[in-house]
PDB file of N, CA and C in Angstrom:
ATOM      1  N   UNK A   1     -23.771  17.521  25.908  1.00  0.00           N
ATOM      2  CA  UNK A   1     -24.140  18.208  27.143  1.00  0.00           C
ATOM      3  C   UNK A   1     -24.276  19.694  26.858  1.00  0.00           C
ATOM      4  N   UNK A   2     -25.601  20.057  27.039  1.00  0.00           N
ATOM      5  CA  UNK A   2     -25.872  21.763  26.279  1.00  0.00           C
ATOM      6  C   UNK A   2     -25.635  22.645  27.969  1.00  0.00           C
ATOM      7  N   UNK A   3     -25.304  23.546  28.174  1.00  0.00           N
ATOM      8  CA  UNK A   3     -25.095  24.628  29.189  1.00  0.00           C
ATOM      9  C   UNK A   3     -25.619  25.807  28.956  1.00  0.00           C
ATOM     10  N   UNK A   4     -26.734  25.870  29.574  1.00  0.00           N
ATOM     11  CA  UNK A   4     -27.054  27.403  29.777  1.00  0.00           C
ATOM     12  C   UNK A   4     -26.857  28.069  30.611  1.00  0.00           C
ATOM     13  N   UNK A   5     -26.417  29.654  29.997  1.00  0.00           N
ATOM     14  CA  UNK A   5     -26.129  30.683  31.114  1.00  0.00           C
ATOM     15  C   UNK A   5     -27.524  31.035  31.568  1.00  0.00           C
ATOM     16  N   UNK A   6     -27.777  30.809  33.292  1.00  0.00           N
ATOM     17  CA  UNK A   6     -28.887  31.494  33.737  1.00  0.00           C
ATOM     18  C   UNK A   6     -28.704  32.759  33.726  1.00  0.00           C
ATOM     19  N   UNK A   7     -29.380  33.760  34.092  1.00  0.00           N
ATOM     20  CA  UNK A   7     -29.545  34.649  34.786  1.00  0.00           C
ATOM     21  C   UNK A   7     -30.907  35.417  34.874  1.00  0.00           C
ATOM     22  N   UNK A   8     -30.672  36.461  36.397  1.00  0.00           N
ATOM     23  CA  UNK A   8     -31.411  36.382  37.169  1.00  0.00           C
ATOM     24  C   UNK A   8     -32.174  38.136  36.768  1.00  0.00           C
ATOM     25  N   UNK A   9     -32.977  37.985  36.116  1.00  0.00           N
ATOM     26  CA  UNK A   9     -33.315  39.482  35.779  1.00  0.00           C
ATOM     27  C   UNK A   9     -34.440  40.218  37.349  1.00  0.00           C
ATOM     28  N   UNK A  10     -34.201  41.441  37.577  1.00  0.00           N
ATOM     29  CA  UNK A  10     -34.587  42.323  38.519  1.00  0.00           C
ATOM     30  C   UNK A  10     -36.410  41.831  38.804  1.00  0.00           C
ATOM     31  N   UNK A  11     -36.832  42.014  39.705  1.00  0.00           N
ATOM     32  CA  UNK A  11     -38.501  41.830  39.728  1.00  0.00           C
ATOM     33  C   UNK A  11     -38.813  43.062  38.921  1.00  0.00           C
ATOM     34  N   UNK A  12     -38.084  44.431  38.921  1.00  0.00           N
ATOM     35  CA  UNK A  12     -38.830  45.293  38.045  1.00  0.00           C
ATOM     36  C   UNK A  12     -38.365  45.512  36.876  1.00  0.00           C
ATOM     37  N   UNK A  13     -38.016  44.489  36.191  1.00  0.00           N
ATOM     38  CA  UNK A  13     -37.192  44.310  34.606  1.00  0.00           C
ATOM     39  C   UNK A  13     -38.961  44.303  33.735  1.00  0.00           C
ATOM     40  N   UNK A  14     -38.899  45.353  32.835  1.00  0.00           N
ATOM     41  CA  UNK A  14     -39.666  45.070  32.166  1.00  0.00           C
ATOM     42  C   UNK A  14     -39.038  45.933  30.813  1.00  0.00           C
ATOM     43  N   UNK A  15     -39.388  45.469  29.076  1.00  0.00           N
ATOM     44  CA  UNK A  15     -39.030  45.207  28.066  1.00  0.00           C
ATOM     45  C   UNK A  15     -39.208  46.891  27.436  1.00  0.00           C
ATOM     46  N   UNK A  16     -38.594  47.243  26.736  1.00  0.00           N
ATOM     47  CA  UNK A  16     -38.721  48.562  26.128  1.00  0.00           C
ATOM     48  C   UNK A  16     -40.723  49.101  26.027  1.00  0.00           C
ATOM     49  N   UNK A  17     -41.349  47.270  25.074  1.00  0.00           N
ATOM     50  CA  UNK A  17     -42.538  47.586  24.708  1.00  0.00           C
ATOM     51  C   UNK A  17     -43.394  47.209  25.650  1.00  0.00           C
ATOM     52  N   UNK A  18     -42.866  47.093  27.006  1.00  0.00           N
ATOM     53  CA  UNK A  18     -44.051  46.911  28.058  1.00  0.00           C
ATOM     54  C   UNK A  18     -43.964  45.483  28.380  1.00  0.00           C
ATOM     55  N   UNK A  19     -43.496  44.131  28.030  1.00  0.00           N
ATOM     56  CA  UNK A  19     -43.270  43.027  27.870  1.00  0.00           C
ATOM     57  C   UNK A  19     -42.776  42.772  29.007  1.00  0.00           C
ATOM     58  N   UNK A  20     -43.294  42.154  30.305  1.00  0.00           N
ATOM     59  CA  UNK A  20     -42.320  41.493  31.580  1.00  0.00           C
ATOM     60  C   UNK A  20     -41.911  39.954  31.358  1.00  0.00           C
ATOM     61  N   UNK A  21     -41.371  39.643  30.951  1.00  0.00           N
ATOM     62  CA  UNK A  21     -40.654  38.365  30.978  1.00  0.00           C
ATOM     63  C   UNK A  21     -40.895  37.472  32.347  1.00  0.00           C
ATOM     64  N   UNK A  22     -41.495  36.512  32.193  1.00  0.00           N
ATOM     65  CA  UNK A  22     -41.799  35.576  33.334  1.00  0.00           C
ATOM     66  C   UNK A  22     -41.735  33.909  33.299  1.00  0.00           C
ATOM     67  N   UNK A  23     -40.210  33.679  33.215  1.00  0.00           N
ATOM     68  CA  UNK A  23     -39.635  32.683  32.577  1.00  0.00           C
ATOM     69  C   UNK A  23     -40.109  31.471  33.662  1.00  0.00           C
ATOM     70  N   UNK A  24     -40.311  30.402  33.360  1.00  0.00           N
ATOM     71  CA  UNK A  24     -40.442  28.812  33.703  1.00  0.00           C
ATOM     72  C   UNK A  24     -39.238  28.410  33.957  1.00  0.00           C
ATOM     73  N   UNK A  25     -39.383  27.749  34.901  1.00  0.00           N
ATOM     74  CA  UNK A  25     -38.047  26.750  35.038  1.00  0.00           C
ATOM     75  C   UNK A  25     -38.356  25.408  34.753  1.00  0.00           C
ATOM     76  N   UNK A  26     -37.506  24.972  33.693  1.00  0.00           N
ATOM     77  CA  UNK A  26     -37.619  24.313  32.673  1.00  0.00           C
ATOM     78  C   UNK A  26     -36.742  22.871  32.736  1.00  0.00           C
ATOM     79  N   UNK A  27     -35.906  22.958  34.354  1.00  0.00           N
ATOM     80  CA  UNK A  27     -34.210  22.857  34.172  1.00  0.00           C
ATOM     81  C   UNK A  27     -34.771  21.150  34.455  1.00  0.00           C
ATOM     82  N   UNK A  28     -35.820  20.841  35.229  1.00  0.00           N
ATOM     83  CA  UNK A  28     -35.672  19.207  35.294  1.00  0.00           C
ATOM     84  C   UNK A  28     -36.369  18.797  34.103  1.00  0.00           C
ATOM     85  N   UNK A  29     -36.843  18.972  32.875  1.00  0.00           N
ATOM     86  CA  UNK A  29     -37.778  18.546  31.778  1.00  0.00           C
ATOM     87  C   UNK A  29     -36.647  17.301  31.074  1.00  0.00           C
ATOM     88  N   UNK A  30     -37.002  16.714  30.500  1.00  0.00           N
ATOM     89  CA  UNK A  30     -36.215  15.584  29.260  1.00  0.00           C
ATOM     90  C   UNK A  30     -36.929  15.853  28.809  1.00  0.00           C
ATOM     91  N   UNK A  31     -36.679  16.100  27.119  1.00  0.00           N
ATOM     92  CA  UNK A  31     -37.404  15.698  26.394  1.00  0.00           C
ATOM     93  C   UNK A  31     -36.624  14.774  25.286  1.00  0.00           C
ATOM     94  N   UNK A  32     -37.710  13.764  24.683  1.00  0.00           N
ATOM     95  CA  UNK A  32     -37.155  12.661  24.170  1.00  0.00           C
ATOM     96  C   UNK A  32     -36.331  13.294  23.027  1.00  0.00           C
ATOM     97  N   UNK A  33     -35.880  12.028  21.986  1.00  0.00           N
ATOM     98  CA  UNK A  33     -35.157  11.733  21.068  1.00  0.00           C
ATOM     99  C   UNK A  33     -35.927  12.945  19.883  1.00  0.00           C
ATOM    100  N   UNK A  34     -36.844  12.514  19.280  1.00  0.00           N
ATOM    101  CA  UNK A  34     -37.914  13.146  18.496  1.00  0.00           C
ATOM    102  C   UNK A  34     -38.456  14.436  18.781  1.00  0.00           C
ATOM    103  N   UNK A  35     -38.506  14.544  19.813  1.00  0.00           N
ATOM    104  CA  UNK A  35     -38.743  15.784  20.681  1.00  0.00           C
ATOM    105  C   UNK A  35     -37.730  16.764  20.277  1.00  0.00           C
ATOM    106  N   UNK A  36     -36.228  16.454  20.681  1.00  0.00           N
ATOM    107  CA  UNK A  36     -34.523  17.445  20.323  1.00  0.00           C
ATOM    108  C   UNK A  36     -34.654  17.730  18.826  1.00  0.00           C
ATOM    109  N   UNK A  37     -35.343  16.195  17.974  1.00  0.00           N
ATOM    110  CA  UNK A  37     -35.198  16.575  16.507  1.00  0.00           C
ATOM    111  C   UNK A  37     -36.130  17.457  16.115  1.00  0.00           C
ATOM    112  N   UNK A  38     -37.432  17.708  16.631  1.00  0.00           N
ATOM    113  CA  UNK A  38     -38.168  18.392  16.005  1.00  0.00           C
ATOM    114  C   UNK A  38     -37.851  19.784  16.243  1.00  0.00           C
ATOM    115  N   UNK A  39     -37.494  19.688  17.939  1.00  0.00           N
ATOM    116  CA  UNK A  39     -36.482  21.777  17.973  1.00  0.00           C
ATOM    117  C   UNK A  39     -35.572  21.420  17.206  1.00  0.00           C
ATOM    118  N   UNK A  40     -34.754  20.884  17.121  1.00  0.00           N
ATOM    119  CA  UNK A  40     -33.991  21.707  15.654  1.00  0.00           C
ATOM    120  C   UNK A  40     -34.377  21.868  14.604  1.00  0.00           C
ATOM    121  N   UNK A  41     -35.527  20.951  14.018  1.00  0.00           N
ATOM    122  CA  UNK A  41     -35.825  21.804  12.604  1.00  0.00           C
ATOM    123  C   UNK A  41     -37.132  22.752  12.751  1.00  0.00           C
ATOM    124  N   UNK A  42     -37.606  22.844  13.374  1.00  0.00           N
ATOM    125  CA  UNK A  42     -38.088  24.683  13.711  1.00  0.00           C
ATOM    126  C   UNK A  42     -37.126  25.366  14.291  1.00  0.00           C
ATOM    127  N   UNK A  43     -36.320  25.274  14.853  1.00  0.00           N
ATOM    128  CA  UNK A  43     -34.954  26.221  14.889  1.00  0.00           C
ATOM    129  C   UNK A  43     -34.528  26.489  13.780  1.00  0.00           C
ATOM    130  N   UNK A  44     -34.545  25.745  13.076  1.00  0.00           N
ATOM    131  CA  UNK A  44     -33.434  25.795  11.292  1.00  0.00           C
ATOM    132  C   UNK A  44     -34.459  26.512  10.414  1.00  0.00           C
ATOM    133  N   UNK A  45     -35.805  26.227  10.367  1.00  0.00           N
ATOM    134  CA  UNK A  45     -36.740  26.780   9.622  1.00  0.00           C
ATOM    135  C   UNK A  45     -37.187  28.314  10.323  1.00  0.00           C
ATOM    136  N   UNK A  46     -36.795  28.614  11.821  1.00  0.00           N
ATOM    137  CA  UNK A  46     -37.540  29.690  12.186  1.00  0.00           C
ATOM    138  C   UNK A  46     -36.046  30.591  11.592  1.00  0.00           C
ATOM    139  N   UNK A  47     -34.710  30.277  11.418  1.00  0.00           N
ATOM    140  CA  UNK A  47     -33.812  30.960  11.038  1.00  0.00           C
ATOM    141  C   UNK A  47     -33.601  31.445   9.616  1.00  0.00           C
ATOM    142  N   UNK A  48     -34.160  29.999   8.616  1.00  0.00           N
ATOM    143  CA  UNK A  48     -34.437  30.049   7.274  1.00  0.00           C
ATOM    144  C   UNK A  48     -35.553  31.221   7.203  1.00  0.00           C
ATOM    145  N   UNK A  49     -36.820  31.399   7.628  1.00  0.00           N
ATOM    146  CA  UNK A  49     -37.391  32.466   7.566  1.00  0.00           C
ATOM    147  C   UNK A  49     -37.125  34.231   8.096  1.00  0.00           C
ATOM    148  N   UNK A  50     -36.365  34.194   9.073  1.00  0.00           N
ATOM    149  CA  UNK A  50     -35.614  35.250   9.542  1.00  0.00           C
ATOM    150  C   UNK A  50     -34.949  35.799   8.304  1.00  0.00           C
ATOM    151  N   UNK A  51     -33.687  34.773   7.589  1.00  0.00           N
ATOM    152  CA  UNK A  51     -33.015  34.888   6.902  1.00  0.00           C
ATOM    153  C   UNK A  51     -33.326  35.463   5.543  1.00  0.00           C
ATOM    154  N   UNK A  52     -34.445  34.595   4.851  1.00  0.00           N
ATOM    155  CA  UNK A  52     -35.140  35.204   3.922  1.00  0.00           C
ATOM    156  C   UNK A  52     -35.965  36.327   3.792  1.00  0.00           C
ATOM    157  N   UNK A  53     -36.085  37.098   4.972  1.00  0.00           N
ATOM    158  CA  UNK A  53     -36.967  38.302   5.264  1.00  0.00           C
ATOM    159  C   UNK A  53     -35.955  39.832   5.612  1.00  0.00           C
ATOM    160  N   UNK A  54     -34.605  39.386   5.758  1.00  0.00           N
ATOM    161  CA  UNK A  54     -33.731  40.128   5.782  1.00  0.00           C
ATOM    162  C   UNK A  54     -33.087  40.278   4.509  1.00  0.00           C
ATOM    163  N   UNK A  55     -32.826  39.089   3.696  1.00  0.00           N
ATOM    164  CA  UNK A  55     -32.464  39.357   2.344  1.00  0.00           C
ATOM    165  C   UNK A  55     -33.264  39.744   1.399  1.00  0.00           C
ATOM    166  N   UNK A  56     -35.255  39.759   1.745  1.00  0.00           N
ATOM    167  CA  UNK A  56     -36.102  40.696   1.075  1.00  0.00           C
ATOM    168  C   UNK A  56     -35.960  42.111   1.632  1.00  0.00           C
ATOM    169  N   UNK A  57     -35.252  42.120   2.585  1.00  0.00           N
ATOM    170  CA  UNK A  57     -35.395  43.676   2.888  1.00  0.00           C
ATOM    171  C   UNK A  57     -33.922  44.362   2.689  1.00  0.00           C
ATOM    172  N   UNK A  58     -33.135  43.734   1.442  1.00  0.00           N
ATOM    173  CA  UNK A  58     -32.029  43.997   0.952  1.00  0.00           C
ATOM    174  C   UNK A  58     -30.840  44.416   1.667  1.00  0.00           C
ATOM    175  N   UNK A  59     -31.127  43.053   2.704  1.00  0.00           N
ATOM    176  CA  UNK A  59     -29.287  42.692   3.694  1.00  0.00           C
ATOM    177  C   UNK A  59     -28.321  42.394   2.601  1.00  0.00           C
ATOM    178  N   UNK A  60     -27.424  42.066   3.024  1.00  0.00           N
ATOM    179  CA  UNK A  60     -26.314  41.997   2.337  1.00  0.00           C
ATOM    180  C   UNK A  60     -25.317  41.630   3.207  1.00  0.00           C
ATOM    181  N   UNK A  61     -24.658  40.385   2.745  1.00  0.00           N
ATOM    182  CA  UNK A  61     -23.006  40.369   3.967  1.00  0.00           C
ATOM    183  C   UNK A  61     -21.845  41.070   3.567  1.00  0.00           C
ATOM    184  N   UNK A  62     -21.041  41.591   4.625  1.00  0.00           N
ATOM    185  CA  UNK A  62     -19.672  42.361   4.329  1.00  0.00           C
ATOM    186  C   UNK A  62     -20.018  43.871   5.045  1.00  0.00           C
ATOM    187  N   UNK A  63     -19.197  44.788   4.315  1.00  0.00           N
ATOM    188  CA  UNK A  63     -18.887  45.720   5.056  1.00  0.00           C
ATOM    189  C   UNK A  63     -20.181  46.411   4.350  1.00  0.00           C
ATOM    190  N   UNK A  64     -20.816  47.559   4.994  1.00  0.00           N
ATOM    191  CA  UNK A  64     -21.715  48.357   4.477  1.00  0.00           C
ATOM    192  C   UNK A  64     -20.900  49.413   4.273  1.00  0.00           C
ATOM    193  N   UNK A  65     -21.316  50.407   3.052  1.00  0.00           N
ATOM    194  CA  UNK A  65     -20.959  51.695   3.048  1.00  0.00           C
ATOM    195  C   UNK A  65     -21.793  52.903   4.262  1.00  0.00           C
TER     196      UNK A  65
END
C-alpha cells in the first residue's frame, strides 16, 4: 500500500524558470502488474543515469572538504 503526501500548491505557484506545474489527478488510475514493473525499472535506470552523470562530474560520497 504506497501513500502519497498530497499537497496543494497556490494558483500563483510558479517555478524559479517560469515552469507552472499543473498536476493531474491521477488518484483513481490502476495500473496493472507489468505496468508497476516497468515504473520501476525506468525508475532504477532513470537513477542509474542520474548517478553516473554525477560521478562523471566528480561526486564523491562522505564528507567534502
Amino acid at each position: 500500500d504506497r501513500r502519497l503526501k498530497y499537497i496543494k500548491l497556490p494558483n500563483t505557484y510558479v517555478q524559479s524558470n517560469g515552469y507552472k506545474p499543473q498536476p493531474l489527478d491521477l488518484s483513481n488510475i490502476i495500473l496493472s502488474t507489468k505496468m508497476d514493473e516497468l515504473i520501476e525499472l525506468l525508475a532504477e535506470n532513470t537513477h542509474n543515469v542520474w548517478a553516473a552523470a554525477r560521478i562523471k562530474d566528480g561526486f564523491t560520497y562522505g564528507v567534502s572538504d
